[in-house]
C-alpha atoms as a PDB file:
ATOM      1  CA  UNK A   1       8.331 -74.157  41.136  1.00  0.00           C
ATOM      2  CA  UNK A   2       6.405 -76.235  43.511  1.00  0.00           C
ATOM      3  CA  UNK A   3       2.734 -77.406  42.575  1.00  0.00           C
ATOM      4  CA  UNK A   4      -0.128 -75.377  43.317  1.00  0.00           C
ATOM      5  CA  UNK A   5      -3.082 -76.502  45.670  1.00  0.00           C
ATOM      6  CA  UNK A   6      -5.400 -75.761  48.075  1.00  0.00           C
ATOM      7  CA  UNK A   7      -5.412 -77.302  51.577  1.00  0.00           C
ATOM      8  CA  UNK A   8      -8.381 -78.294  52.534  1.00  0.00           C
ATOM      9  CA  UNK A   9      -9.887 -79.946  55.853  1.00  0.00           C
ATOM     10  CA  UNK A  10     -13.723 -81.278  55.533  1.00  0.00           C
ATOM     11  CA  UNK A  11     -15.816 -81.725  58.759  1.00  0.00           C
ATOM     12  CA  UNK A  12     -18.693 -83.803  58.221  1.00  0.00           C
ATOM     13  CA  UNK A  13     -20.275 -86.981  60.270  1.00  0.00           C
ATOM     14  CA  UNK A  14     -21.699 -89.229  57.507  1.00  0.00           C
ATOM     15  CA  UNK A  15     -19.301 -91.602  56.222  1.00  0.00           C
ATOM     16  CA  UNK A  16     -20.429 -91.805  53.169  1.00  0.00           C
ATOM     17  CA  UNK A  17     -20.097 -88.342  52.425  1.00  0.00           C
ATOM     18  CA  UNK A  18     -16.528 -88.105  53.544  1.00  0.00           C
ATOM     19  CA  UNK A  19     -15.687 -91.156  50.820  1.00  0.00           C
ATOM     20  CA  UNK A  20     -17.243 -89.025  48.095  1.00  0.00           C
ATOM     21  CA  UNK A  21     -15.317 -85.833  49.586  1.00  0.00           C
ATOM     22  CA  UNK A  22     -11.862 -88.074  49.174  1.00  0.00           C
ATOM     23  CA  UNK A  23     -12.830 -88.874  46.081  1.00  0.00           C
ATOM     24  CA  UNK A  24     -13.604 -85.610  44.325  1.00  0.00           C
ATOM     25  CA  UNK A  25     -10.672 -83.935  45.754  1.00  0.00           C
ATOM     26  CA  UNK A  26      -8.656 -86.910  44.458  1.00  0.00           C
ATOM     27  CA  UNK A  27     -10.435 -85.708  41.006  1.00  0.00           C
ATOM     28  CA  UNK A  28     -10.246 -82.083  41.543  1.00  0.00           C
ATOM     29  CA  UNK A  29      -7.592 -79.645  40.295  1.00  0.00           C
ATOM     30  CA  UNK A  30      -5.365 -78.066  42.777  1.00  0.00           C
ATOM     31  CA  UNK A  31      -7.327 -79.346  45.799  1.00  0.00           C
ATOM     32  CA  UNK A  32      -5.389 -81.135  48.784  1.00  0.00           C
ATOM     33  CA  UNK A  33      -7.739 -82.829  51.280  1.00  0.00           C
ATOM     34  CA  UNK A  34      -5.339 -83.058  54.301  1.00  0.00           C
ATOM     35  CA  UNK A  35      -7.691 -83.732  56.792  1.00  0.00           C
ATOM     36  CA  UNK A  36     -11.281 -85.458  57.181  1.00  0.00           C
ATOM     37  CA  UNK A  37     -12.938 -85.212  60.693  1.00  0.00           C
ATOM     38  CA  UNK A  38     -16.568 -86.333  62.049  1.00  0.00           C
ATOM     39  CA  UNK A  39     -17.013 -83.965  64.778  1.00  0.00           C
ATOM     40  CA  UNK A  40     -16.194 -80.180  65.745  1.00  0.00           C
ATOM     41  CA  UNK A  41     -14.513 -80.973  68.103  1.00  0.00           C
ATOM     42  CA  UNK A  42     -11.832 -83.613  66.076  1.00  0.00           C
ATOM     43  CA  UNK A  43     -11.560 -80.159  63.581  1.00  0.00           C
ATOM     44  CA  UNK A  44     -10.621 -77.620  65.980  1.00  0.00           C
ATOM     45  CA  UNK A  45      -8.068 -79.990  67.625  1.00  0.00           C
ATOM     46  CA  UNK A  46      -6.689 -80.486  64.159  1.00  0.00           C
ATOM     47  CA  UNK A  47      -6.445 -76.951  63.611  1.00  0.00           C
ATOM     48  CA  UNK A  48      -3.709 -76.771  66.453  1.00  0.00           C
ATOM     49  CA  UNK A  49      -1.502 -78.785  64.413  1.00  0.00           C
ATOM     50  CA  UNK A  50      -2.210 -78.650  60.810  1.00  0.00           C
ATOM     51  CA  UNK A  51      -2.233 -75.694  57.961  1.00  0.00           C
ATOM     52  CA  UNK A  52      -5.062 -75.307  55.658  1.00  0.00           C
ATOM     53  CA  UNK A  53      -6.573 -72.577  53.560  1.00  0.00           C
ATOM     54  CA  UNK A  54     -10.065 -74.084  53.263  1.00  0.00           C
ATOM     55  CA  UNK A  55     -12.355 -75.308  55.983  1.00  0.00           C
ATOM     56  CA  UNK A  56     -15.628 -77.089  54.409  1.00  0.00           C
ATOM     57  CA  UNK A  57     -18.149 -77.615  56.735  1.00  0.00           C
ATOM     58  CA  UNK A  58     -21.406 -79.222  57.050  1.00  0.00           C
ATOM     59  CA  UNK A  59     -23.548 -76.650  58.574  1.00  0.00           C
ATOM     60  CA  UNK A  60     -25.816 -79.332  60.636  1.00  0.00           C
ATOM     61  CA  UNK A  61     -22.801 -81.771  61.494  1.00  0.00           C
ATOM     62  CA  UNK A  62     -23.346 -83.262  65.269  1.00  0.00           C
ATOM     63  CA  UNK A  63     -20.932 -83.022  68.125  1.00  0.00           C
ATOM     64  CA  UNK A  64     -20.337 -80.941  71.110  1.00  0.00           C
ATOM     65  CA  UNK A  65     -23.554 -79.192  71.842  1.00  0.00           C
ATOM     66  CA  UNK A  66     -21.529 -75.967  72.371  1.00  0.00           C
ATOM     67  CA  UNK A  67     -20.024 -76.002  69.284  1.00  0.00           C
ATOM     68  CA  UNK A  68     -22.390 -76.792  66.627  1.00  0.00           C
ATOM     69  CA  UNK A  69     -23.318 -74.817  63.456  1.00  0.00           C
ATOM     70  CA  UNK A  70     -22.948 -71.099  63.881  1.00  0.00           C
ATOM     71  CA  UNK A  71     -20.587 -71.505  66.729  1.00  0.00           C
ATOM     72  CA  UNK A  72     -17.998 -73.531  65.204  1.00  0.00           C
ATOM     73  CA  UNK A  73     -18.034 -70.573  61.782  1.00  0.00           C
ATOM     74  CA  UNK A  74     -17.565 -68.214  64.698  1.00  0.00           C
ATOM     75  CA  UNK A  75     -14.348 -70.285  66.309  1.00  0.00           C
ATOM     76  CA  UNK A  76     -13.116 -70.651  62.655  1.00  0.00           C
ATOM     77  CA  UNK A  77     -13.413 -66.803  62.004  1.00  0.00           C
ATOM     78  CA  UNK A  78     -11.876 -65.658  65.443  1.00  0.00           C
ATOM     79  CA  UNK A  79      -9.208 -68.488  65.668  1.00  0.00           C
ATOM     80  CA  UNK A  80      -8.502 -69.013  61.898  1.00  0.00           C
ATOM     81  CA  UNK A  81      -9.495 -65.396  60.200  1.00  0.00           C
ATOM     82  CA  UNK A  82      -7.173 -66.918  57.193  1.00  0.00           C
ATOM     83  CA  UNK A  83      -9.151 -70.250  56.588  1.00  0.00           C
ATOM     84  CA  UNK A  84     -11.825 -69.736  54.300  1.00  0.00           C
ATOM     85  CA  UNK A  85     -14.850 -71.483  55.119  1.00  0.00           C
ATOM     86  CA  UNK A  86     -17.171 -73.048  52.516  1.00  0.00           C
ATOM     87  CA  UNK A  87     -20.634 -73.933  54.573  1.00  0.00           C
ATOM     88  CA  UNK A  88     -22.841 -76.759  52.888  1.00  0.00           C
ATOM     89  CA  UNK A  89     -26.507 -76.372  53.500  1.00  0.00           C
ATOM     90  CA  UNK A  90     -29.020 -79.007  53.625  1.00  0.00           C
ATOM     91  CA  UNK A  91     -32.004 -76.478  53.928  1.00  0.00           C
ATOM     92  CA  UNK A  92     -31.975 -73.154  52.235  1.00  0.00           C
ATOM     93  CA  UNK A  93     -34.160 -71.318  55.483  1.00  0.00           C
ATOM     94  CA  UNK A  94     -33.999 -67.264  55.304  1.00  0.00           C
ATOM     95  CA  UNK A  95     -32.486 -67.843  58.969  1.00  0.00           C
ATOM     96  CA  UNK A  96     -29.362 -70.540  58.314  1.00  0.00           C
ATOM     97  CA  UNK A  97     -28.265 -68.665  55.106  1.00  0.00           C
ATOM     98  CA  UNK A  98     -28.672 -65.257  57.259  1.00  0.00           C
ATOM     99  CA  UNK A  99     -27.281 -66.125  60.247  1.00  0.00           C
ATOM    100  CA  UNK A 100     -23.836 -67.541  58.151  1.00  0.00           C
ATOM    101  CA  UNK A 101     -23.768 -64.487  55.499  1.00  0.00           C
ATOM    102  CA  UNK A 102     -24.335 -62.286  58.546  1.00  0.00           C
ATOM    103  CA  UNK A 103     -20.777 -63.627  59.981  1.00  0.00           C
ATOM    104  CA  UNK A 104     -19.055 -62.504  56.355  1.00  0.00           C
ATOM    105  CA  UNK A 105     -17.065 -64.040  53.844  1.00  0.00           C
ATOM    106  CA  UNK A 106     -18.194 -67.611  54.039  1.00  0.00           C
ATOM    107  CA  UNK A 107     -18.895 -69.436  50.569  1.00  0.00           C
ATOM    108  CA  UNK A 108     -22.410 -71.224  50.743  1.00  0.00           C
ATOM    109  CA  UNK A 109     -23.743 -74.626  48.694  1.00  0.00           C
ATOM    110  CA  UNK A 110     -27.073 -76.386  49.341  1.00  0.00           C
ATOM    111  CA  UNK A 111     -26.169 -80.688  49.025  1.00  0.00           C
ATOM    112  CA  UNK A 112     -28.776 -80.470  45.966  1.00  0.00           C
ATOM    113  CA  UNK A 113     -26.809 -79.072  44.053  1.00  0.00           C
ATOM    114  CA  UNK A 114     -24.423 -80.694  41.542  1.00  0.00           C
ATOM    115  CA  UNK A 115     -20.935 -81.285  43.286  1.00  0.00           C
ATOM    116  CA  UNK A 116     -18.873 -79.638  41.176  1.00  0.00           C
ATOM    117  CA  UNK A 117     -20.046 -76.303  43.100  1.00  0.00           C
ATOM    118  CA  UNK A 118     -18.145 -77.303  45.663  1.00  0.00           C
ATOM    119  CA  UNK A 119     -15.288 -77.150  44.052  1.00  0.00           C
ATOM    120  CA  UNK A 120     -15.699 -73.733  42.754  1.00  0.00           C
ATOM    121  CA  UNK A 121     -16.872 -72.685  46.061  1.00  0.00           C
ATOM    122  CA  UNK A 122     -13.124 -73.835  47.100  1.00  0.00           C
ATOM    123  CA  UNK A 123     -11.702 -71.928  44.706  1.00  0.00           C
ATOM    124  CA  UNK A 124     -13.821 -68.736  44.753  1.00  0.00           C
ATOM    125  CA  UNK A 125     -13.065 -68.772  48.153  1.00  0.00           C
ATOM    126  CA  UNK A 126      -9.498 -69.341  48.466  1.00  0.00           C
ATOM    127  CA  UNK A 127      -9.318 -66.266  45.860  1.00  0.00           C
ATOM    128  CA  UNK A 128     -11.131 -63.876  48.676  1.00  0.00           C
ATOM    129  CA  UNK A 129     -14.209 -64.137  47.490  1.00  0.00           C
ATOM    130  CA  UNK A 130     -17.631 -65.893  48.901  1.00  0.00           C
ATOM    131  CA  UNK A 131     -19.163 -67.977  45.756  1.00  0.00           C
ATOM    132  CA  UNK A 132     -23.338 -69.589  46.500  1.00  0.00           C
ATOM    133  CA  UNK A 133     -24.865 -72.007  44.579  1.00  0.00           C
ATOM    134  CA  UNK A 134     -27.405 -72.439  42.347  1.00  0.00           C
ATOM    135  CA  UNK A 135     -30.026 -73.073  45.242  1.00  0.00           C
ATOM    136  CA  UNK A 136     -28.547 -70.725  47.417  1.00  0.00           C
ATOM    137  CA  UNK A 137     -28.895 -68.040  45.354  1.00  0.00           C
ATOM    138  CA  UNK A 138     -32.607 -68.912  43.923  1.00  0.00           C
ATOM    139  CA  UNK A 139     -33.448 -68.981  47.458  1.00  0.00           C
ATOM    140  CA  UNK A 140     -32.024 -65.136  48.878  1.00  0.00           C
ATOM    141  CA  UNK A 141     -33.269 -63.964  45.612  1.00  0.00           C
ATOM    142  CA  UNK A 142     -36.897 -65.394  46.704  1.00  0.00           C
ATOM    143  CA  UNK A 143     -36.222 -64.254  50.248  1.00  0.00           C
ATOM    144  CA  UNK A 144     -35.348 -60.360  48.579  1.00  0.00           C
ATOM    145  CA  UNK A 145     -37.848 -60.327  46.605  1.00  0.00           C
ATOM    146  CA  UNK A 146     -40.591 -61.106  49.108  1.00  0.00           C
ATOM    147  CA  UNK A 147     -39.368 -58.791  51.994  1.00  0.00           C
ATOM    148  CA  UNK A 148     -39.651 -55.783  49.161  1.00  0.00           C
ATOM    149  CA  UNK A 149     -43.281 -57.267  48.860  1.00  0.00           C
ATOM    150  CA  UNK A 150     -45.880 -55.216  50.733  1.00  0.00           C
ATOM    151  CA  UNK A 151     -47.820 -57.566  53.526  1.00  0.00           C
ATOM    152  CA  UNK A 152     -51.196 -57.059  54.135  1.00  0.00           C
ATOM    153  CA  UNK A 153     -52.461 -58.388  57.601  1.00  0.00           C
ATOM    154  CA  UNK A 154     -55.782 -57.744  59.110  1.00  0.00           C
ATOM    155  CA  UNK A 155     -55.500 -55.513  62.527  1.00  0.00           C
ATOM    156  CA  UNK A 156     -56.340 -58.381  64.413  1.00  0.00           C
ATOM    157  CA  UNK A 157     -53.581 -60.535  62.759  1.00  0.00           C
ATOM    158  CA  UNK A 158     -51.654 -57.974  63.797  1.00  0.00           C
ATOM    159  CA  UNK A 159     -52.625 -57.704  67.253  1.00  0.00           C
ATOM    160  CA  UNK A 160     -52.072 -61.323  67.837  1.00  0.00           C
ATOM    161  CA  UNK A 161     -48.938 -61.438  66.198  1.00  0.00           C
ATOM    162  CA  UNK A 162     -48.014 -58.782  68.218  1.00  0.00           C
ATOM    163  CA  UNK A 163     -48.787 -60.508  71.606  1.00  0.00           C
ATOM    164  CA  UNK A 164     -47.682 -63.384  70.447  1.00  0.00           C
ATOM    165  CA  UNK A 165     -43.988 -61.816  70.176  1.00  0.00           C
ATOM    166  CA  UNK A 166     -44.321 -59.801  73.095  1.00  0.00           C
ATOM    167  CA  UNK A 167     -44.457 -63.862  74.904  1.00  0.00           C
ATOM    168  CA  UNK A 168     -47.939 -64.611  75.595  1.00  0.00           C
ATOM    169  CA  UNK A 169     -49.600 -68.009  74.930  1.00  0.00           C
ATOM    170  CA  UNK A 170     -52.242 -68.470  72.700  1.00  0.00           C
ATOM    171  CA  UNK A 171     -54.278 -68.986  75.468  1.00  0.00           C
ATOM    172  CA  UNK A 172     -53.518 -65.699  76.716  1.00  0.00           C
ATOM    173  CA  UNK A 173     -53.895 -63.828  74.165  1.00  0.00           C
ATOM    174  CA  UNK A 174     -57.238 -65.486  73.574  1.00  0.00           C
ATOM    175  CA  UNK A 175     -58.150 -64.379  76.833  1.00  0.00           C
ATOM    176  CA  UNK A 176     -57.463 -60.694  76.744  1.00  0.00           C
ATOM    177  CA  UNK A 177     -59.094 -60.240  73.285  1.00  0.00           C
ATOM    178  CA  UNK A 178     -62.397 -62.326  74.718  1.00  0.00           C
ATOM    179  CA  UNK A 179     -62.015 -64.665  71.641  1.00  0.00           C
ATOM    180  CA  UNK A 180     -61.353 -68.454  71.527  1.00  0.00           C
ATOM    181  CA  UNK A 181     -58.124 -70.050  71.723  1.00  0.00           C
ATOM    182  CA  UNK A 182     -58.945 -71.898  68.342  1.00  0.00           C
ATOM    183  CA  UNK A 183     -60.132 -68.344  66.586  1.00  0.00           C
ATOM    184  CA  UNK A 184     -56.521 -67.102  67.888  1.00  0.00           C
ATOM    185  CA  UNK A 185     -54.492 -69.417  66.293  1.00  0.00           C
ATOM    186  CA  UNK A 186     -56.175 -69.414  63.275  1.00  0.00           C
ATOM    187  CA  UNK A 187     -55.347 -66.225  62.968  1.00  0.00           C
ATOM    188  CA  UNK A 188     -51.650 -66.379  64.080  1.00  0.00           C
ATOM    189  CA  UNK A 189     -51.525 -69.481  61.507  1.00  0.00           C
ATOM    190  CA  UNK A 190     -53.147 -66.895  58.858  1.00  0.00           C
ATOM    191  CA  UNK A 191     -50.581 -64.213  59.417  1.00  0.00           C
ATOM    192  CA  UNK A 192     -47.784 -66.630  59.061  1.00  0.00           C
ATOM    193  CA  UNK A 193     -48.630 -67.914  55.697  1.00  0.00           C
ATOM    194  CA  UNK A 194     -49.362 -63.936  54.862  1.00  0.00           C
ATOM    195  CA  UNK A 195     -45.950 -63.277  55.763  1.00  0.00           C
ATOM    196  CA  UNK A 196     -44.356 -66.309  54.029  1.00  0.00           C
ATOM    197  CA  UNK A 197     -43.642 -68.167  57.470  1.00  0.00           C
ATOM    198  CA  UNK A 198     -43.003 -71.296  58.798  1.00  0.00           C
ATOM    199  CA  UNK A 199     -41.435 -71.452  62.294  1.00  0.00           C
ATOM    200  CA  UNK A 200     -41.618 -69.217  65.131  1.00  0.00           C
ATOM    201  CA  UNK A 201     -38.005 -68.206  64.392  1.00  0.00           C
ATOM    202  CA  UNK A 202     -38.901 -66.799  60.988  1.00  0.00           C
ATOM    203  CA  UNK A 203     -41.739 -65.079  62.668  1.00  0.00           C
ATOM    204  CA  UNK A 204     -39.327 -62.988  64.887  1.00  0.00           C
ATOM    205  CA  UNK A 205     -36.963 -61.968  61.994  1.00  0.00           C
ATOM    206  CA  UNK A 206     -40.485 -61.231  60.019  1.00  0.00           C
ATOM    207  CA  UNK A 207     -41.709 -58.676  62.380  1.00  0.00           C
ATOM    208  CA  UNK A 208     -38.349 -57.227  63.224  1.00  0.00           C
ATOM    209  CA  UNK A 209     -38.474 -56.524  59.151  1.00  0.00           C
ATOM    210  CA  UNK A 210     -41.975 -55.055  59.071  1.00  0.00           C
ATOM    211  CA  UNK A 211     -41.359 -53.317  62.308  1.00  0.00           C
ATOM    212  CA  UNK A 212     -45.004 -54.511  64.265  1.00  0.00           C
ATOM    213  CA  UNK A 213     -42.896 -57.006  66.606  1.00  0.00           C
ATOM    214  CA  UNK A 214     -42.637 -55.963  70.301  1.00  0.00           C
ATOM    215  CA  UNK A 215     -39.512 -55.239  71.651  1.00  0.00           C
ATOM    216  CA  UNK A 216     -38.731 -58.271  72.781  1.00  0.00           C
ATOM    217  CA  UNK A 217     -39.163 -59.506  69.300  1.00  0.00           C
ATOM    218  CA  UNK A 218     -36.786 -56.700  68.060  1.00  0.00           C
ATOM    219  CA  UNK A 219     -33.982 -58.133  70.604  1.00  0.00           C
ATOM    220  CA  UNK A 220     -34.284 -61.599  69.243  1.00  0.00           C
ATOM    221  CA  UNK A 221     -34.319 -60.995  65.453  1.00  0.00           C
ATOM    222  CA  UNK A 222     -30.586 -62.107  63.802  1.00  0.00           C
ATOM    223  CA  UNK A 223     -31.391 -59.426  60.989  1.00  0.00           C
ATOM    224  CA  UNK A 224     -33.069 -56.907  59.809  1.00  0.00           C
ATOM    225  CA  UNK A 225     -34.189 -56.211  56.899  1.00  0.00           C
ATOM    226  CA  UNK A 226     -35.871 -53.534  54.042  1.00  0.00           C
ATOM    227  CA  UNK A 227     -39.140 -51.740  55.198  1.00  0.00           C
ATOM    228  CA  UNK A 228     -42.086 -53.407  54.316  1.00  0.00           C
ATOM    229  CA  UNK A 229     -45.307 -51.704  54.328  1.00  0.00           C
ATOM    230  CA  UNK A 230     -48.199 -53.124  56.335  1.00  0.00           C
ATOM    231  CA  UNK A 231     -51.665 -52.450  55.113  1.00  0.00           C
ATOM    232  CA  UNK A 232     -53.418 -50.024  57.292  1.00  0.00           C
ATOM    233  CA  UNK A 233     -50.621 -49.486  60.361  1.00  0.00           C
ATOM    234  CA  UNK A 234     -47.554 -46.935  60.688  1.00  0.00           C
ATOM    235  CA  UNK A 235     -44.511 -48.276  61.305  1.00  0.00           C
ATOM    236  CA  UNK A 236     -43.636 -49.252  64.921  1.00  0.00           C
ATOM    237  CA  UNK A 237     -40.797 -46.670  66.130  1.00  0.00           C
END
């Protein structure tokens, strides 16, 4: 009976990283490392030639613009739906562990935590399942917990929020609501914290949660999530 392991390819660009890769696999039960490679594009060529059951990927690894992050888990899952892919994360955002769980199946492991998760992510993986780590988990648990959280926002929080999403400038906005442009973004920067914000990314998928964001906010969200109740306002429809 032949010996059991995992083939496994690891795309990341820091060298140092790749030597402690080598070495844990060298370390690790049942894992093969048949392939290191610095850019996307050196793992997809790769892929034309080579077998492997495990992909591990650095989420924020640089190469071809065009194939970068999200797109390259896309490539893998259309061009290699029997490589399991194990994504490390350098920051645990609602919208990066979202946007990957959103594409299905993909095991998930923040670089703080201990490096033996990787190796069970390999495993858990090449068993069917999708395993997260300590920090990934503590971090969708915080992200479930506060979109079940009702959000109270003042109605002119809301209406700037709302404009805001629907594309005008603060300047704009400030404008049509006969208010300064420094009152306005006080108040945008008050409805972000309220909604547990940092980035106008977050902001879209916020909205598209509570349902307040325009339209155009709607179109742009990656997911949506539980109703959240906003003090004083109906839900948009």
């Amino acid at each position: 009976m032949g010996k059991f392991t995992i083939r496994t390819v690891f795309a990341y660009d820091w060298p140092l990283a790749v030597a402690g890769m080598e070495h844990i696999a060298g370390g690790a039960c049942a894992i093969d490392l048949v392939g290191v490679y610095r850019t996307p594009g050196e793992l997809i060529t790769a892929l034309g030639s080579i077998d492997c059951d495990i992909a591990l990927v650095d989420y924020a690894i640089r190469g071809d613009a065009q194939m970068d992050g999200l797109a390259l888990f896309d490539w893998l899952r259309r061009m290699r739906p029997n490589v399991g892919i194990v994504a490390l994360i350098g920051h645990e955002t609602p919208v990066i562990l979202r946007s990957i769980l959103a594409r299905g199946g993909a095991s998930l492991v923040s670089k703080f935590d201990e490096v033996g998760h990787i190796v069970t992510a390999i495993h858990s993986s090449y068993s069917g399942g999708r395993y997260l780590s300590p920090l990934v988990r503590r971090a969708l648990d915080a992200l479930a917990e506060r979109d079940q959280s009702p959000v109270k926002l003042s109605t002119r929080e809301i209406e700037v929020i709302r404009l805001y999403l629907d594309g005008m400038s603060i300047k704009s906005i400030a404008q049509r609501l006969n208010k300064g442009k420094q009152t306005v973004s006080a108040q945008k920067i008050s409805a972000m914290k309220k909604l547990g914000v940092t980035n106008d990314i977050e902001l879209v998928q916020r909205a598209a949660v509570l349902g307040f964001g325009g339209a155009k906010a709607v179109s742009r969200a990656v997911d949506i999530g539980p109703t959240t109740e906003i003090a004083g306002q109906e839900r948009c429809r």
